[in-house]
Each structure stands twice: as structure tokens, then as C-alpha cells.
Protein backbone atom coordinates (compact mmCIF):
# COMPACT_ATOMS: atom_id res chain seq x y z
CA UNK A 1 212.63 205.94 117.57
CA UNK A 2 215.83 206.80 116.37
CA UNK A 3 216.69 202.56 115.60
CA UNK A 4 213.47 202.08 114.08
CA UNK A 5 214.02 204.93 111.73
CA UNK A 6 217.59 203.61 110.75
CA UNK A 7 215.76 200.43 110.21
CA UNK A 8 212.78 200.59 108.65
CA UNK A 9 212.00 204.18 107.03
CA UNK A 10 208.51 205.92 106.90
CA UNK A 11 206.58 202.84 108.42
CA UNK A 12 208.91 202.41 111.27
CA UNK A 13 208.83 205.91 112.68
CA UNK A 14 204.92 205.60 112.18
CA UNK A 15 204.90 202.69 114.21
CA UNK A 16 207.12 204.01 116.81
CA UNK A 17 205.08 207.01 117.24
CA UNK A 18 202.07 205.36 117.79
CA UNK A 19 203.13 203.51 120.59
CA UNK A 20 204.80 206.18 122.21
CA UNK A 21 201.39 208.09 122.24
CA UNK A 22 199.91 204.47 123.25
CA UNK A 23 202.76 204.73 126.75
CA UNK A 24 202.14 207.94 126.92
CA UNK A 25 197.98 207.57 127.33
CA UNK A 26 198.59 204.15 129.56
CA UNK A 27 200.97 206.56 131.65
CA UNK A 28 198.39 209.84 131.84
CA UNK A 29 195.39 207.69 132.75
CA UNK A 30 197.26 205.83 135.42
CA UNK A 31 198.59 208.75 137.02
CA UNK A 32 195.17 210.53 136.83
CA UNK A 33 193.48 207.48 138.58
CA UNK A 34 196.48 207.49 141.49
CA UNK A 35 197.29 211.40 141.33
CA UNK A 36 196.53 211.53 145.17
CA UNK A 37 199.32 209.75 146.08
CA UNK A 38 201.75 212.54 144.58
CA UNK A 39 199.76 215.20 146.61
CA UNK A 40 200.07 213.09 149.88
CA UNK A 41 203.64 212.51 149.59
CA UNK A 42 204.37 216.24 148.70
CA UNK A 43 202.58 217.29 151.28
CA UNK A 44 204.02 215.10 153.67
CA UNK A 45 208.04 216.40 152.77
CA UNK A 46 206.64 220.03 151.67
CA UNK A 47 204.50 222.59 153.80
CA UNK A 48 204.88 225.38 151.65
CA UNK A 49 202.33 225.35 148.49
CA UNK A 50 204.89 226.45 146.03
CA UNK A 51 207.89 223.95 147.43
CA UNK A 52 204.97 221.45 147.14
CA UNK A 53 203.91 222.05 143.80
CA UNK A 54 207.81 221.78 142.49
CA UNK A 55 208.31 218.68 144.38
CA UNK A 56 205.00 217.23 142.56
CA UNK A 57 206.57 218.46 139.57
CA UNK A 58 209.26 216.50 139.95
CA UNK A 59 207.75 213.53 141.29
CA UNK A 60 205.49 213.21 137.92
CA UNK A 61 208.77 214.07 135.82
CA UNK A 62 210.62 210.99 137.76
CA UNK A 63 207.53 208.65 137.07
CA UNK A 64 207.18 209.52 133.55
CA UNK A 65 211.26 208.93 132.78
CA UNK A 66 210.85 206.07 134.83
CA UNK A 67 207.59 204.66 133.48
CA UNK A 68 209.84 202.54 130.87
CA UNK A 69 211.22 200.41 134.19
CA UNK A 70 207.77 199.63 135.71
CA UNK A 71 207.21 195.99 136.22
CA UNK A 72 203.21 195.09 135.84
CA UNK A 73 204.26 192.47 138.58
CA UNK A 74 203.55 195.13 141.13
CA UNK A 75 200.61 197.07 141.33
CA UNK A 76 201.06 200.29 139.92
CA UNK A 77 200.52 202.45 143.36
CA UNK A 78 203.24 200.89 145.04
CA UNK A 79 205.43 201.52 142.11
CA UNK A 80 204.40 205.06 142.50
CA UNK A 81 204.42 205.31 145.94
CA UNK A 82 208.03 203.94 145.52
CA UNK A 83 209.20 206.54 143.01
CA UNK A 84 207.72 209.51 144.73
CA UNK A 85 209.16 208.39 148.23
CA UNK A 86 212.05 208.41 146.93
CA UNK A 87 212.12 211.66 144.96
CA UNK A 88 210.63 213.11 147.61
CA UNK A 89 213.66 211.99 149.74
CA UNK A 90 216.07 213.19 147.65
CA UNK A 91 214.31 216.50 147.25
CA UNK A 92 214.68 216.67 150.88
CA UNK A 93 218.14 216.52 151.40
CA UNK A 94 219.17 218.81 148.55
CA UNK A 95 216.69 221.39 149.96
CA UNK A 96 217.91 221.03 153.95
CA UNK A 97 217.62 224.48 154.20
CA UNK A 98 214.29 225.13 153.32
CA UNK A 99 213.69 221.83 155.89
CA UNK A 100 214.25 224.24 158.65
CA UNK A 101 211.42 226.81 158.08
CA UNK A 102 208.70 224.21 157.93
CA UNK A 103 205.36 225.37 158.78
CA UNK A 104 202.72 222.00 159.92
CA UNK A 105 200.92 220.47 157.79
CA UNK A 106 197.70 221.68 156.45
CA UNK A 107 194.46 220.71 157.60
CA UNK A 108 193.09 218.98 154.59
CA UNK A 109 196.60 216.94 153.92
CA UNK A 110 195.16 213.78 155.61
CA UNK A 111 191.49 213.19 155.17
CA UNK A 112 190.73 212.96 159.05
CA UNK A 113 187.06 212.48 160.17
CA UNK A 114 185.57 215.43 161.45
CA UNK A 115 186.09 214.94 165.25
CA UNK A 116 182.75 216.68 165.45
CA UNK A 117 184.13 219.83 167.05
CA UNK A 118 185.64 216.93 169.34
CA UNK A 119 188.28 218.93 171.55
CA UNK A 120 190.22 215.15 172.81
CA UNK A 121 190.14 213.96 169.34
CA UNK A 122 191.52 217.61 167.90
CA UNK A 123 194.16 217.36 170.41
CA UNK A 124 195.03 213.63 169.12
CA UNK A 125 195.66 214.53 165.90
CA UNK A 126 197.27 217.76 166.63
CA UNK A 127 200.20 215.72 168.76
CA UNK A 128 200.04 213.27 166.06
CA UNK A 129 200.75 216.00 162.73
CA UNK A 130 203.32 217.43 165.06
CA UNK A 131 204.94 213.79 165.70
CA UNK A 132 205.49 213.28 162.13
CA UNK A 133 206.37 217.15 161.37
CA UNK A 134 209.69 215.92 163.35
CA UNK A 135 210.39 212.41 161.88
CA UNK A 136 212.97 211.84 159.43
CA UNK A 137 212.49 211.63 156.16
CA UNK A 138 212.45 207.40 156.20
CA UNK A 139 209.99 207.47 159.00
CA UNK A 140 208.06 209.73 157.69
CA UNK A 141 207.16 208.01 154.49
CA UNK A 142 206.94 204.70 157.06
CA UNK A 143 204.37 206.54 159.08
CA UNK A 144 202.59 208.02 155.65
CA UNK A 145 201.78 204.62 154.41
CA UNK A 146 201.39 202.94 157.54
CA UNK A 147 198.03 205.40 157.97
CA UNK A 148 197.27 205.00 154.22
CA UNK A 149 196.66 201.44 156.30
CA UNK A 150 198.92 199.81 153.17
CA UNK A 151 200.32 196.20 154.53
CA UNK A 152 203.59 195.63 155.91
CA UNK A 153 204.76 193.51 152.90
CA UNK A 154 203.62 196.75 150.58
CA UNK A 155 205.72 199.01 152.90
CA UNK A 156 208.42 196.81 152.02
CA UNK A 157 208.31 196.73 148.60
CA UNK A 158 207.71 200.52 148.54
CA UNK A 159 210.86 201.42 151.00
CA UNK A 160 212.97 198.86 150.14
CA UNK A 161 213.51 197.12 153.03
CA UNK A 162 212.19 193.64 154.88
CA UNK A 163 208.95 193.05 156.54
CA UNK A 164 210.68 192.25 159.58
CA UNK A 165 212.40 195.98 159.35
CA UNK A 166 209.16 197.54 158.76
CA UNK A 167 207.60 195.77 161.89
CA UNK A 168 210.26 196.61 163.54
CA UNK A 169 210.34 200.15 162.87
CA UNK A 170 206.25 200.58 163.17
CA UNK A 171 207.07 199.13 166.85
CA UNK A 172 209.58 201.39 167.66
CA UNK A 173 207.66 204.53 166.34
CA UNK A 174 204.53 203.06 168.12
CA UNK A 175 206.41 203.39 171.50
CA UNK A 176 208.15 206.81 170.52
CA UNK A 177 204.50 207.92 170.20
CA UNK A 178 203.10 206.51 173.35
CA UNK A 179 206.30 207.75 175.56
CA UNK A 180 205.75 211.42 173.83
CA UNK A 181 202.59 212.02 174.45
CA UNK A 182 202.64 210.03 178.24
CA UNK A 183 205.39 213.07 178.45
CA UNK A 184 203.11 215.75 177.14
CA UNK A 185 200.14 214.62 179.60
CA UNK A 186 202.29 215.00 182.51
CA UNK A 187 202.71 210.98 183.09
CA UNK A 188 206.03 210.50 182.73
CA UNK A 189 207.55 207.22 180.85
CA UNK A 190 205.79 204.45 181.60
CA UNK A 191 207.16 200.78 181.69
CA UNK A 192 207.88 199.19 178.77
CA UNK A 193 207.26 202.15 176.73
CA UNK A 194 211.17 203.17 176.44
């Protein structure tokens, strides 16, 4: 704003003001149509409501400074998805001590389908919430957007690694999960699940 001014007086600055309120719509009604994705990554790094509403803060306060940087070339949720992984990364290790009073995650965090009072299926997705309560930050995020069912090559792009490395490390979390709960049922490891 501050160039155009130099440059071309009253008009400029008009001109420059009306397309900063034209980024800053483009930018409100994208994040309004995606907002969910900032609520599934905070809760995925954040238990605690008020921990999660300051690490949505910041997520939205990364996108919007960042907004300038994103490349139409990518579809704007895996932009997002990148950005708030990210953040929420970050926010992670600068708040390690908080890390260690985590609580699980809430009920409504992932949209499961009622199990229909189910007791197997409760069980299922109990061990599963708990799996990822103890993941890493990196596999966490892998395992968030690997049940948001988004495609290897969009895992990539989002993480910033290769297919190959995503495949790689679905696999390897895949067994982790099969050995863990073969443990927790009392079979022991089974073969080829090390």
C-alpha cells in the first residue's frame, strides 16, 4: 500500500484498498467453506478446549499471513491442511509441557458412525483414539489425513515428503497397529506383523 501511495496518490491507495478487502473476502469465504479442517487438526495436537482454541487461533493467523504465498496450483485444502500441520507442529514442541497432561480426544473430534451401542466396534475405536493419542506429532498428522481418506500423493504434498515415504510410513503404522492390539487381545506378535 505503502508503494502505491508513493506512486500514485489518492487513486492508488483507493485501488490498493480495494483489493486488499477483495484478498481479504477470497480469504474469509475460503476458510469458512474449509474451517473444519482447523478444528480437526487442533483437536488432533490439543485436548484441552482452551489450548485448542489458541492453537486454532494461530493456525487462522498463519493462513491469513501466509495467504499471499498460496499457489492456486494446489487445491486450497491441502494448502491449508499444510499450513495448519505445520503450525500445529510447531505449537507442539514449544508447548512440550503441556504435551504431557493430555487428556484423549473427545468424542465428537472424528465423526465416527454410531457403532449402534456396538460394544466390539466401541472397543475398536477406543484402541484406535488411544493409538494416535501416543504417536508423534509427524504420524499423527499422517494418520489424521490418512482417515480423512486424502490420497497418498495429497499426503505428500501436505507433509512434505514422497509418496513412497508416505506408503512407507502408512505400512509401518499399519503393522504397529495390528502388533498392538494382537498384544492387547492376549495373542502375542504374530508373523510378519513386527
Amino acid at each position: 500500500v505503502f508503494a502505491l501511495t508513493r506512486q500514485g496518490g489518492h487513486r492508488s491507495v483507493s485501488t490498493a484498498i480495494a483489493t486488499l478487502v477483495d484478498i481479504q473476502n477470497r480469504f474469509n469465504d475460503l476458510l469458512e467453506q474449509h474451517y473444519g479442517i482447523v478444528g480437526k487438526v487442533a483437536g488432533t495436537y490439543c485436548w484441552h478446549p482452551d489450548d485448542r482454541d489458541e492453537l486454532s487461533q494461530e493456525i487462522v493467523t498463519q493462513l491469513w499471513r501466509s495467504f499471499p504465498r498460496y499457489d492456486e496450483a494446489q487445491t486450497f485444502s491441502t494448502w491449508m491442511y499444510r499450513v495448519a500441520l505445520n503450525v500445529s507442529i510447531s505449537w507442539v514442541r514449544r508447548n512440550s509441557v503441556r504435551q504431557r497432561h493430555m487428556v484423549p480426544l473427545d468424542d465428537d473430534l472424528y465423526q465416527v458412525a454410531d457403532s449402534g451401542n456396538d460394544p466390539a466396534e466401541d472397543e475398536r475405536i477406543a484402541f484406535l483414539r488411544d493409538f494416535i493419542d501416543k504417536l508423534d506429532p509427524l504420524n499423527r498428522a499422517l494418520m489424521l489425513l490418512y482417515l480423512e481418506e486424502r490420497s497418498y500423493r495429497e499426503i505428500a504434498s501436505i507433509l512434505g515428503i514422497t509418496e513412497t515415504n508416505v506408503a512407507t510410513k502408512i505400512s509401518r503404522l499399519k503393522q504397529r497397529v495390528r502388533r498392538q492390539n494382537a498384544e492387547e487381545n492376549g495373542e502375542g506378535e504374530t508373523r510378519g506383523t513386527r
